[in-house]
N, C-alpha and C. Protein backbone atom coordinates (compact mmCIF):
# COMPACT_ATOMS: atom_id res chain seq x y z
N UNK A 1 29.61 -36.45 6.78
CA UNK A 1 30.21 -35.15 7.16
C UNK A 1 29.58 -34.69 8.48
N UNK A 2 30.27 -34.16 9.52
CA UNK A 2 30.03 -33.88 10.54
C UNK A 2 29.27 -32.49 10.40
N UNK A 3 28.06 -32.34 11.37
CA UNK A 3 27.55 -30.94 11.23
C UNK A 3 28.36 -29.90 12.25
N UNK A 4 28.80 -28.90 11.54
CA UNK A 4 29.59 -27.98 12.80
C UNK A 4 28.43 -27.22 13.75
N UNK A 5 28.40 -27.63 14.76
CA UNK A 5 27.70 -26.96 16.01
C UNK A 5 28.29 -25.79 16.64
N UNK A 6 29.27 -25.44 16.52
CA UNK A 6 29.89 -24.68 17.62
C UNK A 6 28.98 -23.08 17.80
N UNK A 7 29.15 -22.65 18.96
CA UNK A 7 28.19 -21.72 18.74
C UNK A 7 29.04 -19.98 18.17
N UNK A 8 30.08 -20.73 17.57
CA UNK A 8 30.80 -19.25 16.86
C UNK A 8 30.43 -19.04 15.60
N UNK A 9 29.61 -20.53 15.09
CA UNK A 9 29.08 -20.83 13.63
C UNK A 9 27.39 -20.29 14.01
N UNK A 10 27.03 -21.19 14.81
CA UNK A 10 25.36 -20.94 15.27
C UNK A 10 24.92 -19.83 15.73
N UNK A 11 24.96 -18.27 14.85
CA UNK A 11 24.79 -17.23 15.33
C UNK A 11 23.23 -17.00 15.55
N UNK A 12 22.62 -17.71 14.65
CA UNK A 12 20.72 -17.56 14.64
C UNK A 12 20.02 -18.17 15.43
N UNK A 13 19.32 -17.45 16.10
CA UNK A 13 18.08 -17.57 16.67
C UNK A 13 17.04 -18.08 15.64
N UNK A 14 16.71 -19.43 16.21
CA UNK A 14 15.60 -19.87 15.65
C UNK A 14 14.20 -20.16 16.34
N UNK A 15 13.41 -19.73 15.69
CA UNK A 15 12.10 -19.09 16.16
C UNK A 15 10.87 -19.69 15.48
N UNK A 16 9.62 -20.28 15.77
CA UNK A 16 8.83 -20.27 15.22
C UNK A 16 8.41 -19.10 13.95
N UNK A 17 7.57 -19.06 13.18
CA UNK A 17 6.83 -17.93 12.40
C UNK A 17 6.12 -17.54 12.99
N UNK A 18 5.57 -18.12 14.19
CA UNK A 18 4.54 -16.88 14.85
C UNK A 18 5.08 -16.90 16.35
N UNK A 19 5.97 -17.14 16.75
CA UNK A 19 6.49 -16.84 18.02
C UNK A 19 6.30 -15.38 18.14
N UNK A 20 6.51 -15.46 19.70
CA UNK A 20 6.51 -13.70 19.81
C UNK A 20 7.70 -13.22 20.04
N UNK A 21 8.71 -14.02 20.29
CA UNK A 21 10.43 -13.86 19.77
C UNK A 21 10.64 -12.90 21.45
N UNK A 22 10.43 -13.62 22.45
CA UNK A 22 10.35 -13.21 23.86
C UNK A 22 11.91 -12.96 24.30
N UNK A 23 12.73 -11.83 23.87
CA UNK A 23 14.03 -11.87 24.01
C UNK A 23 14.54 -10.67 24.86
N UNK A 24 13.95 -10.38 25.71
CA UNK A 24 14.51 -8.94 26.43
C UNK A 24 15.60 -8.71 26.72
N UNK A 25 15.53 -6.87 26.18
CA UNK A 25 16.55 -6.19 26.47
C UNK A 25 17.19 -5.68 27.32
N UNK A 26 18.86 -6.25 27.65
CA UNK A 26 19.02 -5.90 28.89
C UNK A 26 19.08 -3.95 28.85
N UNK A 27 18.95 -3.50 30.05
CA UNK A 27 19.00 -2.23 30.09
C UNK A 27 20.11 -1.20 29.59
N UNK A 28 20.98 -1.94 30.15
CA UNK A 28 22.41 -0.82 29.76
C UNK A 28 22.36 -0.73 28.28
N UNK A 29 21.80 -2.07 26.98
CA UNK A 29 21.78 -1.73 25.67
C UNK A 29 21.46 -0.36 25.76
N UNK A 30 19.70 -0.06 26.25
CA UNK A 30 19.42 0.55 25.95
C UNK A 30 19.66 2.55 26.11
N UNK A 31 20.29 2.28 27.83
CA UNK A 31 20.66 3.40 28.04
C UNK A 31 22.00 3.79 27.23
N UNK A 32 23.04 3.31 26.80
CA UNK A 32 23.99 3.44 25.70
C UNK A 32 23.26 4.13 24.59
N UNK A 33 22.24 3.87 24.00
CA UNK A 33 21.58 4.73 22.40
C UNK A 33 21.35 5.75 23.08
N UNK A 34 20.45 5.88 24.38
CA UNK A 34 20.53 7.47 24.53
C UNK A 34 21.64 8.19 25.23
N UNK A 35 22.75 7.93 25.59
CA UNK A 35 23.29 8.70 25.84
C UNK A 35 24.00 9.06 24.42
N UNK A 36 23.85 8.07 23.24
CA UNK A 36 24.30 8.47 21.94
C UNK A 36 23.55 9.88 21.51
N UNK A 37 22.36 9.59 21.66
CA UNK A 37 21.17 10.45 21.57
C UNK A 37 21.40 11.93 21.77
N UNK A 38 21.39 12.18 22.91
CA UNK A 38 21.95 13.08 23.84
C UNK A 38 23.22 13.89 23.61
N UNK A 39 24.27 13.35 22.99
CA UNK A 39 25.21 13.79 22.54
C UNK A 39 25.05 14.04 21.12
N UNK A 40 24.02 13.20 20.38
CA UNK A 40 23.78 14.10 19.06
C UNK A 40 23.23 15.47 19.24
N UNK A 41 22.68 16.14 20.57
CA UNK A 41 21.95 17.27 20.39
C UNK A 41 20.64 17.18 20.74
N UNK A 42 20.03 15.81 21.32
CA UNK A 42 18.90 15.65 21.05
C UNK A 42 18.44 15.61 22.46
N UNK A 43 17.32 16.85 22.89
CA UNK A 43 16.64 17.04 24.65
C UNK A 43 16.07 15.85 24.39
N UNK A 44 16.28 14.76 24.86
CA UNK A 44 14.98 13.45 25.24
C UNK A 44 14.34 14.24 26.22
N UNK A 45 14.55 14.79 27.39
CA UNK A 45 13.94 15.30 28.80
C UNK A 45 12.59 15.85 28.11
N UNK A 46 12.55 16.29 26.90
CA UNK A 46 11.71 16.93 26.61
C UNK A 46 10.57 16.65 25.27
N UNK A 47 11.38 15.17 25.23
CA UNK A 47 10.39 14.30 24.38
C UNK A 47 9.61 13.50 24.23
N UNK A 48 8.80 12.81 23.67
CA UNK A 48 8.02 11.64 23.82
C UNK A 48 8.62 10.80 23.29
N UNK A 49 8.72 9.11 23.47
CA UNK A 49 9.29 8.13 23.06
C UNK A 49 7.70 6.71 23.06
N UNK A 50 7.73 6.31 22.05
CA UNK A 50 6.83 4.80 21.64
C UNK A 50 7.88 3.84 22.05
N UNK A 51 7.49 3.10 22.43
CA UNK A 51 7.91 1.65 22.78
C UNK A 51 7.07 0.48 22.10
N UNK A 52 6.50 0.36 21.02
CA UNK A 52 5.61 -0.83 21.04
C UNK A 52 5.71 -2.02 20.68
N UNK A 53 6.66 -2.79 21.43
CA UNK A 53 7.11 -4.18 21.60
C UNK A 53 7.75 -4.25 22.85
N UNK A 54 6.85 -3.84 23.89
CA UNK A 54 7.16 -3.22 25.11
C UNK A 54 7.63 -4.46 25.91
N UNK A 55 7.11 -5.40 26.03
CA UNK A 55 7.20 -6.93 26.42
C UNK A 55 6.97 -6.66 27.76
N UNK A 56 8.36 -6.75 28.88
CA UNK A 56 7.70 -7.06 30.40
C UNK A 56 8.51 -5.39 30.57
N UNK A 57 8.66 -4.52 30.09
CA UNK A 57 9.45 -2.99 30.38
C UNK A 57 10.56 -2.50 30.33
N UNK A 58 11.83 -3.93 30.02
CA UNK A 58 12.65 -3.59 30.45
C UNK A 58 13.48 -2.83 29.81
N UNK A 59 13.21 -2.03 28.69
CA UNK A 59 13.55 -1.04 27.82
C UNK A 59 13.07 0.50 27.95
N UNK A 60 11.68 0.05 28.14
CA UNK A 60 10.87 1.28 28.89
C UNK A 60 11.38 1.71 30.23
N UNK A 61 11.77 1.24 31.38
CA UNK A 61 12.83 1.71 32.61
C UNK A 61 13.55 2.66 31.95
N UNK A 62 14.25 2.46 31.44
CA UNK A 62 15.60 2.85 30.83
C UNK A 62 15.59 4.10 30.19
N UNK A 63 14.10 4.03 28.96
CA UNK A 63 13.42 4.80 28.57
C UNK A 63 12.97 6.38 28.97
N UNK A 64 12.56 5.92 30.11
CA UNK A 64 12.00 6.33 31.16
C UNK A 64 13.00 7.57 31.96
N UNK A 65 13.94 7.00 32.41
CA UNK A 65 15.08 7.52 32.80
C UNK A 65 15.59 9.37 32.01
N UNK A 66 15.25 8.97 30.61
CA UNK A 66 16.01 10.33 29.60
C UNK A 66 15.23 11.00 28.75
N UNK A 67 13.83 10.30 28.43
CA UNK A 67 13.00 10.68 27.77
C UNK A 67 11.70 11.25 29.21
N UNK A 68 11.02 12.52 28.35
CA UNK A 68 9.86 12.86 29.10
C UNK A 68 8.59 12.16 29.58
N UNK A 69 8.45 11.25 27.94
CA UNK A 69 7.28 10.33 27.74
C UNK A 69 7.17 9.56 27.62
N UNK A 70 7.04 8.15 27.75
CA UNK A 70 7.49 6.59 27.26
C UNK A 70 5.85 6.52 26.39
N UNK A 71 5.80 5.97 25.90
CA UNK A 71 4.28 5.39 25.26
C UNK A 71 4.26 3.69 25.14
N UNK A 72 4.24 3.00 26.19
CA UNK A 72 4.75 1.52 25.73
C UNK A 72 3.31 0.86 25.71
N UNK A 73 3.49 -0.34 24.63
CA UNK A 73 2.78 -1.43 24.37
C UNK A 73 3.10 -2.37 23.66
N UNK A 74 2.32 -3.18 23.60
CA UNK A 74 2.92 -4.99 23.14
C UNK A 74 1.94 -5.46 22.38
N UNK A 75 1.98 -6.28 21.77
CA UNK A 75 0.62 -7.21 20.93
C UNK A 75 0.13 -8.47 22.30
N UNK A 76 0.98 -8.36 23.32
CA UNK A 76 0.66 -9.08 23.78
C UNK A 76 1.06 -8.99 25.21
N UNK A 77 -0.04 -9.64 25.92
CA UNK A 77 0.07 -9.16 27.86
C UNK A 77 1.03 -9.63 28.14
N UNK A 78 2.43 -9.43 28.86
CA UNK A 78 3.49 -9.58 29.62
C UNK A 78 2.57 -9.56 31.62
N UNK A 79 1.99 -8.98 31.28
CA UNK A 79 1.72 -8.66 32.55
C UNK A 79 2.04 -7.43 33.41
N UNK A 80 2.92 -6.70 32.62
CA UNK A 80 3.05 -5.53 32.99
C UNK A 80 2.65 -4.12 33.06
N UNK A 81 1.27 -4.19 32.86
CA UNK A 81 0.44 -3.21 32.37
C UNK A 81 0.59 -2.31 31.82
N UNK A 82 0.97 -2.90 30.29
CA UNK A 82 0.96 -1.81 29.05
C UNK A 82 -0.44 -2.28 28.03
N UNK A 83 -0.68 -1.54 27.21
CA UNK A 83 -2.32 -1.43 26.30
C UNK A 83 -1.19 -2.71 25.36
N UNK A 84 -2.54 -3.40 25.22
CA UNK A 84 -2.20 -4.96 24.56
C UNK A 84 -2.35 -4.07 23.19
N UNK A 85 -1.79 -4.20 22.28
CA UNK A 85 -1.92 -3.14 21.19
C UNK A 85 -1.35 -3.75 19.57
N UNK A 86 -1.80 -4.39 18.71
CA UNK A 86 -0.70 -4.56 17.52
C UNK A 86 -0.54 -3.33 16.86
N UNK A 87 1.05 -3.27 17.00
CA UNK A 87 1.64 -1.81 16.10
C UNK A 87 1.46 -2.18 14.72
N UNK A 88 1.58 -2.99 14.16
CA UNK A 88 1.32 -3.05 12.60
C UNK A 88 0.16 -2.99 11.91
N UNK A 89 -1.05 -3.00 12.23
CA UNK A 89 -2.17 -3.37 11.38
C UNK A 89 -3.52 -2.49 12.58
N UNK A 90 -4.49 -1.66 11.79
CA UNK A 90 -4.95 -0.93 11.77
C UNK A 90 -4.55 0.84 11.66
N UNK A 91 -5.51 1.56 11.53
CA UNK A 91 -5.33 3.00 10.95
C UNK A 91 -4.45 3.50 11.92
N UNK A 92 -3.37 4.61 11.26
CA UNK A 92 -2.16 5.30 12.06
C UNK A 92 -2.89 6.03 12.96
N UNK A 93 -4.48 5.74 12.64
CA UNK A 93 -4.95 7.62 13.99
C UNK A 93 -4.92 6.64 15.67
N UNK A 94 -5.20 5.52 15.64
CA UNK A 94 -4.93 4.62 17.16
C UNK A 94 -3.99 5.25 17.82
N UNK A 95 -2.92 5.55 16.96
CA UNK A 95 -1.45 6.07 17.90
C UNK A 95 -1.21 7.35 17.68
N UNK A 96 -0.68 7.51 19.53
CA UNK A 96 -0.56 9.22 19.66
C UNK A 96 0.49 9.09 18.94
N UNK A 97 0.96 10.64 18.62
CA UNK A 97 2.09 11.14 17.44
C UNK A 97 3.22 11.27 18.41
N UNK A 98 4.48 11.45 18.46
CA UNK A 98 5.59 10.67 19.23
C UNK A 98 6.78 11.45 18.60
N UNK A 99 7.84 11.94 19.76
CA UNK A 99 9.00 12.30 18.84
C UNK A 99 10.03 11.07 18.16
N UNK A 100 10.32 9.70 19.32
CA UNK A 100 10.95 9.04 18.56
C UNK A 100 10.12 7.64 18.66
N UNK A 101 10.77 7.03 18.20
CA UNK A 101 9.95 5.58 18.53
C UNK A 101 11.12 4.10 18.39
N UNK A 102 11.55 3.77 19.90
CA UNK A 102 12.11 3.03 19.89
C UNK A 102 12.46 1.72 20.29
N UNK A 103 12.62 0.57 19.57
CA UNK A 103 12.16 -0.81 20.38
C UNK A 103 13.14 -1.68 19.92
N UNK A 104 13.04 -2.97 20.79
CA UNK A 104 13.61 -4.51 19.78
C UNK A 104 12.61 -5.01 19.42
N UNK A 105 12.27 -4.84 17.89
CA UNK A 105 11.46 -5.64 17.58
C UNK A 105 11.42 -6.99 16.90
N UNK A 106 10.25 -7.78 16.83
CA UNK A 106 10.34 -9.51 16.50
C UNK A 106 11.14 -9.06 15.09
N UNK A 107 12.39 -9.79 14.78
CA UNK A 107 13.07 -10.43 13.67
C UNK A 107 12.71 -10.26 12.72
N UNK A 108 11.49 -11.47 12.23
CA UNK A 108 10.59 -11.69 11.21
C UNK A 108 9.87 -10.38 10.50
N UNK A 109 9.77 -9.17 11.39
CA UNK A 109 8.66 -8.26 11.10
C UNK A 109 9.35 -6.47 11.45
N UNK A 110 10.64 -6.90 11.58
CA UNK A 110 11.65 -5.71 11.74
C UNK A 110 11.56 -4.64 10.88
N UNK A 111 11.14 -4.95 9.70
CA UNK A 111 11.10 -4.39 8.41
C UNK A 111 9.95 -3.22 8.17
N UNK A 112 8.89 -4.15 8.55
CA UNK A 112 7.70 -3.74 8.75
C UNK A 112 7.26 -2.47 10.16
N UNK A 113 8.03 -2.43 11.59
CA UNK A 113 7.94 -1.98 12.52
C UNK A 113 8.79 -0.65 11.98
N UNK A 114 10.12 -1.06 11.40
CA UNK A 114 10.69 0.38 10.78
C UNK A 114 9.83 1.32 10.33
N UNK A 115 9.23 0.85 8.81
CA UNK A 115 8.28 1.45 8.25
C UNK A 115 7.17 2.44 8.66
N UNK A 116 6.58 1.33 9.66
CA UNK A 116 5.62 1.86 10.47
C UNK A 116 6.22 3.23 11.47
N UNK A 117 7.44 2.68 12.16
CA UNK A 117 7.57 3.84 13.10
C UNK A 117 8.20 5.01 12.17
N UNK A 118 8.30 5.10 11.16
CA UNK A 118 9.32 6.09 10.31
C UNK A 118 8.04 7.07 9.78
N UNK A 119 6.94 6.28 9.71
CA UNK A 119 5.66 6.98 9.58
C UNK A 119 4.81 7.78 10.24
N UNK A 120 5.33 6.86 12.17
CA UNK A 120 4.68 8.01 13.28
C UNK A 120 5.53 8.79 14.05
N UNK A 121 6.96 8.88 13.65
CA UNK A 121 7.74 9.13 14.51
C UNK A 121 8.14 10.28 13.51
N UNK A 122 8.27 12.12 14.34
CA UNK A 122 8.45 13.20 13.85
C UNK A 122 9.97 13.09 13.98
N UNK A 123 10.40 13.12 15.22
CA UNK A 123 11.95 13.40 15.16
C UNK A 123 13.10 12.00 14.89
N UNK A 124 13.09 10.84 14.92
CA UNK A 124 13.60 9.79 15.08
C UNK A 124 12.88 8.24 15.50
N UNK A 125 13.78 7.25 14.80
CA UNK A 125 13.60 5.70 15.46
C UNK A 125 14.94 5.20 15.62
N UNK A 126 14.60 4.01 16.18
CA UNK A 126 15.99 3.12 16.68
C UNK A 126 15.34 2.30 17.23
N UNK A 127 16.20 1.21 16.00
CA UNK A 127 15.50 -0.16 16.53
C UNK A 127 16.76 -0.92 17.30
N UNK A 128 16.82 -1.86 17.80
CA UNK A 128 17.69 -3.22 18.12
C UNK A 128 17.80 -3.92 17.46
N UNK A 129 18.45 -4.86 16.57
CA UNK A 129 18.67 -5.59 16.03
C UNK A 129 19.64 -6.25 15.73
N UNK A 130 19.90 -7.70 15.50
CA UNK A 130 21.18 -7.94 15.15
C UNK A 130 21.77 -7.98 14.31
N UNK A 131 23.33 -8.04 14.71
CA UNK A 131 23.97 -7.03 13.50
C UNK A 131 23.68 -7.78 11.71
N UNK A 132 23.59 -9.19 11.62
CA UNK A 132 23.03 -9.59 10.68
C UNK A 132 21.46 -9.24 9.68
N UNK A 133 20.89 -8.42 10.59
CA UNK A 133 20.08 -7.49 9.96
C UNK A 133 20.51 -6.35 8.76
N UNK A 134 21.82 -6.37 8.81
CA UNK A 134 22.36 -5.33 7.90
C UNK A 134 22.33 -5.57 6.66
N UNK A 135 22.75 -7.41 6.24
CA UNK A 135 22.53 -8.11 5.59
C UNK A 135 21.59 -8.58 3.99
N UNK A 136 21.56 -8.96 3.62
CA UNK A 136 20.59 -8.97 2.24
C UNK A 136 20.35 -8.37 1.63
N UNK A 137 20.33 -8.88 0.28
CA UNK A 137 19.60 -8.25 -1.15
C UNK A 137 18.30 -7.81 -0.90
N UNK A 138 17.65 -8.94 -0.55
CA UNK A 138 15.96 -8.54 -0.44
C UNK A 138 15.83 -7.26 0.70
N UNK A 139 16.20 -7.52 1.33
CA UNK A 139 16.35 -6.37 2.07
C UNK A 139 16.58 -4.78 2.28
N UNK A 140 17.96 -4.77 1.15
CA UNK A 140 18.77 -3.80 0.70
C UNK A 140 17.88 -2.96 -0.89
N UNK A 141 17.23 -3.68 -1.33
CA UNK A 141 16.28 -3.38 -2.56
C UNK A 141 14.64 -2.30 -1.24
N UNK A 142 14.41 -3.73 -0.01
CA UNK A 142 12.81 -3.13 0.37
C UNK A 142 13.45 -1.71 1.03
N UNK A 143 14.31 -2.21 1.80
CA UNK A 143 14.60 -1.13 3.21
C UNK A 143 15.80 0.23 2.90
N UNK A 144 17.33 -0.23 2.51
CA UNK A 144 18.57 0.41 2.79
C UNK A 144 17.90 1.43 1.58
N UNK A 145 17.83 0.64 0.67
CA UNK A 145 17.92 1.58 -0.90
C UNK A 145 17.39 3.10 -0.60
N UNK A 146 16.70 2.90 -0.18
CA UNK A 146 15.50 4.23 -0.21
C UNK A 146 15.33 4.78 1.24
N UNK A 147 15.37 4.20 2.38
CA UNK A 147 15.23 4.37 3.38
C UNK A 147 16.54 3.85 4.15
N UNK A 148 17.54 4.49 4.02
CA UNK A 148 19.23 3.85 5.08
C UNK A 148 18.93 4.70 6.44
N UNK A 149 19.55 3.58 7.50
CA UNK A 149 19.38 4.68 8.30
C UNK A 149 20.93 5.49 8.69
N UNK A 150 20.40 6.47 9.40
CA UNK A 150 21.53 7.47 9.56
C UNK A 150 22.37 7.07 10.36
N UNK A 151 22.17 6.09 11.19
CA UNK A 151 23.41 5.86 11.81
C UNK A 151 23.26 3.98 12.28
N UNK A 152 24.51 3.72 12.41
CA UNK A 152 24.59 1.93 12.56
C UNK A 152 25.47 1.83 13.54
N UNK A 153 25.20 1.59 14.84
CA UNK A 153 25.94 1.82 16.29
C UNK A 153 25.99 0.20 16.80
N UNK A 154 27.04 -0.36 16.54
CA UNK A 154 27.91 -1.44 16.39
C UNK A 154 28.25 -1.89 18.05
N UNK A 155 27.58 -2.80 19.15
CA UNK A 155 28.20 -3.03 20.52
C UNK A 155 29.76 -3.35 19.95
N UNK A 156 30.58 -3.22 20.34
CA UNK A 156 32.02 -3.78 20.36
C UNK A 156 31.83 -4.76 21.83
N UNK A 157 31.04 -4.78 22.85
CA UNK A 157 30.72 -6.11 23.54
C UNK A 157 30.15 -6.73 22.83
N UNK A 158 29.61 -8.15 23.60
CA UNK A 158 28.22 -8.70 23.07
C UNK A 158 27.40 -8.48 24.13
N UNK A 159 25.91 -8.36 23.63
CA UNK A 159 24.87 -7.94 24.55
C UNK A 159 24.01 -9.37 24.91
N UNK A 160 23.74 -9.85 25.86
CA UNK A 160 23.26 -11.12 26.28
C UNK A 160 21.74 -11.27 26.24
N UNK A 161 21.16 -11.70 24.91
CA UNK A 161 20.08 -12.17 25.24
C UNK A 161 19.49 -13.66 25.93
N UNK A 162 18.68 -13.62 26.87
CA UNK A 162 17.86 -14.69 27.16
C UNK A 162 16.40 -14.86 27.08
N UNK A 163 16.12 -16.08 26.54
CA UNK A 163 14.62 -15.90 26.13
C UNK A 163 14.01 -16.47 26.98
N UNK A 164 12.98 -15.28 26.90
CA UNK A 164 11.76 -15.05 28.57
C UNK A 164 12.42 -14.67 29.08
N UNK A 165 13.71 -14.39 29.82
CA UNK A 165 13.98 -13.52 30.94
C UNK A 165 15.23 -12.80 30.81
N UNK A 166 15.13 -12.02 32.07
CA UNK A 166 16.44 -10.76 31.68
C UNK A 166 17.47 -10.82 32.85
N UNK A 167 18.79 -11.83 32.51
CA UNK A 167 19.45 -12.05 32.95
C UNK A 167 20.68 -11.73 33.21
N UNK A 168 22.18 -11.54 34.14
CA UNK A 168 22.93 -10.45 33.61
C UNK A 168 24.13 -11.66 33.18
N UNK A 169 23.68 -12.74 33.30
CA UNK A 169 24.90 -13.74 33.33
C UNK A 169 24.91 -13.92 31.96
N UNK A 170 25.64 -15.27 31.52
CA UNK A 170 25.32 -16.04 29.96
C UNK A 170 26.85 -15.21 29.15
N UNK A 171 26.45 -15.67 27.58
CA UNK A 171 27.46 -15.70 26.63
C UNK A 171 26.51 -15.76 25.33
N UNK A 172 26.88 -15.16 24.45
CA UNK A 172 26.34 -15.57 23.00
C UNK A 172 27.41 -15.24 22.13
N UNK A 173 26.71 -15.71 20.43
CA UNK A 173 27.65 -15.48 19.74
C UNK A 173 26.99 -14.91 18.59
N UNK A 174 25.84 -14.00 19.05
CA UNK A 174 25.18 -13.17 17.96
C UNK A 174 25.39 -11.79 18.35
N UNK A 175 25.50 -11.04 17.13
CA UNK A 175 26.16 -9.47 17.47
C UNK A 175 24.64 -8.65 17.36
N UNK A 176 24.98 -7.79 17.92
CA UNK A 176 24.16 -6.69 17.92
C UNK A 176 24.15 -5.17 17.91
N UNK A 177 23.10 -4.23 17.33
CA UNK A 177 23.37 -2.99 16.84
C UNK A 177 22.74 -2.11 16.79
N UNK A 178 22.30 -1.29 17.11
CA UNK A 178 21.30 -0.30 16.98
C UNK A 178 21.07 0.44 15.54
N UNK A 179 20.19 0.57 15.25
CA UNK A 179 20.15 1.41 13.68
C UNK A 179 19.50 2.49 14.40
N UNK A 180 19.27 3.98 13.74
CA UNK A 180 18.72 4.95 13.85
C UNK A 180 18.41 5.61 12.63
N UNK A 181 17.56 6.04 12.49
CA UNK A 181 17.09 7.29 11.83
C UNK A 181 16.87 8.75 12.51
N UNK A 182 17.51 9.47 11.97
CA UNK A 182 17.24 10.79 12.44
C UNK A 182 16.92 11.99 11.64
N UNK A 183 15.53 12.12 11.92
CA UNK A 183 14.66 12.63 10.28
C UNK A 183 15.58 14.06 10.18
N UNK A 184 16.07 14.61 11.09
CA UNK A 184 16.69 16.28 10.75
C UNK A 184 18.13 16.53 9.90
N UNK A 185 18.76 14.87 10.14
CA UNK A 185 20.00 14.73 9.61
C UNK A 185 19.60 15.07 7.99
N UNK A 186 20.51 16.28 7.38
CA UNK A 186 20.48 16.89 6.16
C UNK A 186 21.02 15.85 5.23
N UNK A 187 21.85 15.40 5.40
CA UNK A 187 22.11 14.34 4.26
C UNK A 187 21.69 12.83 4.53
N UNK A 188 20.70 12.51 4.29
CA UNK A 188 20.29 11.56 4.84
C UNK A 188 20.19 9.99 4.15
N UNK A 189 21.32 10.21 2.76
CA UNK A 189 21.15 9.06 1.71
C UNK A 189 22.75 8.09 2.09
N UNK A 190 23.05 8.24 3.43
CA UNK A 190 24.57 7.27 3.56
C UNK A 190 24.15 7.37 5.20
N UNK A 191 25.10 6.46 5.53
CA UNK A 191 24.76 5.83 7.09
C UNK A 191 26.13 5.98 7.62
N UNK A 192 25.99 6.44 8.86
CA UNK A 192 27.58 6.52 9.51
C UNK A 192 27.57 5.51 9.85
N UNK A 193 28.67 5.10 10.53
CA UNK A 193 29.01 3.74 11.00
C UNK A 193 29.65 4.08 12.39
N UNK A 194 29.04 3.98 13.44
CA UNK A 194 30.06 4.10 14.87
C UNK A 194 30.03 2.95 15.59
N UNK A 195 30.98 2.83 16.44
CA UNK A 195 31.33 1.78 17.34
C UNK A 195 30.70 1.98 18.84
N UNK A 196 29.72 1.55 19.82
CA UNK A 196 30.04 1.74 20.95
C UNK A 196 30.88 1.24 22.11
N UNK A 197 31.74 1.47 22.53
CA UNK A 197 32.51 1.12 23.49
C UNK A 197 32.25 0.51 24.39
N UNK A 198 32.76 0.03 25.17
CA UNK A 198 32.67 -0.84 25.99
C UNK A 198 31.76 -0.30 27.21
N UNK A 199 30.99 -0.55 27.44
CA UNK A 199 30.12 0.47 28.13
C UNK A 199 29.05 -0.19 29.22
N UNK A 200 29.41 -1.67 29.31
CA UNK A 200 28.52 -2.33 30.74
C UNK A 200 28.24 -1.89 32.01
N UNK A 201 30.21 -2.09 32.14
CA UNK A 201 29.90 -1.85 33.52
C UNK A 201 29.45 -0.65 34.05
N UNK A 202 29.81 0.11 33.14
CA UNK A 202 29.08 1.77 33.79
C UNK A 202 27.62 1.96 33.41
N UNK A 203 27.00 1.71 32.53
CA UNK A 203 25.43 2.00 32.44
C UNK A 203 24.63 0.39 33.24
N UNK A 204 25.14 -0.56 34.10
CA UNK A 204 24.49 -1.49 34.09
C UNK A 204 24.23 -1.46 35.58
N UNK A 205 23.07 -1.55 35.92
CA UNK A 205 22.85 -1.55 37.67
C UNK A 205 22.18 -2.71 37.84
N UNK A 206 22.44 -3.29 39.38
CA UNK A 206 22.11 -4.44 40.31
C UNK A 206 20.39 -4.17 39.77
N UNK A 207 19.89 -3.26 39.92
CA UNK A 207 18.53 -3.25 39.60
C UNK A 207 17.82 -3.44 38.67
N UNK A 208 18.78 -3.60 37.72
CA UNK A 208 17.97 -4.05 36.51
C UNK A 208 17.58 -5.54 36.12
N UNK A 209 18.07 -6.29 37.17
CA UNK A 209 17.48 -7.66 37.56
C UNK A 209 16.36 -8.17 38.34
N UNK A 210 15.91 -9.06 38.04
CA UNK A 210 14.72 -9.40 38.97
C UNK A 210 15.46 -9.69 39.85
N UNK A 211 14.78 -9.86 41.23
CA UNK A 211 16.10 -10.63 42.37
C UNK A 211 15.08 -11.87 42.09
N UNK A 212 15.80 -13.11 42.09
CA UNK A 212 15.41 -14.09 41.96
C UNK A 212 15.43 -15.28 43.51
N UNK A 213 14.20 -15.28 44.18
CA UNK A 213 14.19 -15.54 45.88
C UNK A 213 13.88 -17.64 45.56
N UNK A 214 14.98 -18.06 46.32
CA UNK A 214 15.48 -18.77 46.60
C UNK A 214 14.79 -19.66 46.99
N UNK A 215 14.54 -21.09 47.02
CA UNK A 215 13.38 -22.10 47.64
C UNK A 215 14.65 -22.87 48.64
């Protein structure tokens, strides 16, 4: 029997167990959640935001842009001078207190970064993830049951990851989605479901590329 390769079947990223899952986010993802943000009601201008799976920034830019405060760090040096920092393991007093806290975090440990940020984060989180994260029993028992988040913001593009670098070209065939929590939302035991629109070409600038100089 032939193995089907095609990459409309091959939606997963496969990764070591201890990779650091080096997949940056292009920018416009990220400026799309906050202008979601923003239209929920919510001053970023006047908030603090965590980043800690900060990698080489390119979420933090963006960040940067709508929020007052970025707080970024990584478990590991990119080189971009953020505090080398693991968000999961040691006492919550390490980290300043934060209105939201928002990142792509490694796959494997998504679960765990929720948790954590749902713990330091007063007003909100929002992670990245793909949309197959929505997925599972085991999952749906640790995470949805008890903790759903308030909202599940669906690209209707696809968003292009490349690993190690942040490119504007390429194609994939893995979906992607933003989850949120938003601790003020009163009913907070069902998850909306929205779509974002098509929304590249307008949040995406020439600058959010490295220029890449020529030999």
């Amino acid at each position: 029997m032939n193995q089907n390769t095609s990459t409309a079947v091959m939606q997963r990223r496969f990764e070591a167990h201890d990779s650091l899952e080096d997949f940056p986010t292009p920018p416009w993802a990220t400026r799309a959640l906050c202008e979601f943000l923003i239209g929920e009601g919510h001053e970023l201008a006047s908030m603090s935001c965590a980043e800690p799976a900060a990698n080489r920034g390119h979420m933090v830019r963006p960040l940067l842009e709508s929020f007052g405060c970025v707080l970024a760090s990584d478990v590991h040096d990119y080189g971009a001078g953020f505090t080398v920092r693991d968000y999961l393991f040691g006492p919550t007093s390490q980290f300043d207190p934060v209105h939201w806290t928002i990142t792509n975090p490694p796959f494997r440990l998504a679960e765990q970064f929720i948790a954590r940020a749902l713990e330091l984060s007063r007003v909100g989180v929002a992670m990245f993830v793909r949309s197959a994260f929505l997925e599972g029993i085991g999952r749906f028992e640790r995470l949805y049951r008890e903790m759903p988040p308030t909202d599940v913001l669906q690209f209707t593009e696809r968003v292009v990851l490349h690993k190690g670098r942040l490119a504007p070209e390429g194609s994939t065939a893995t979906a992607y989605c933003w989850l949120v929590w938003q601790k003020d939302r009163e009913d907070a035991s069902w998850s909306a479901l929205s779509w974002i629109p098509p929304c590249r070409k307008l949040l995406e600038r020439p600058s959010d590329y490295p220029i890449e100089v020529k030999q």
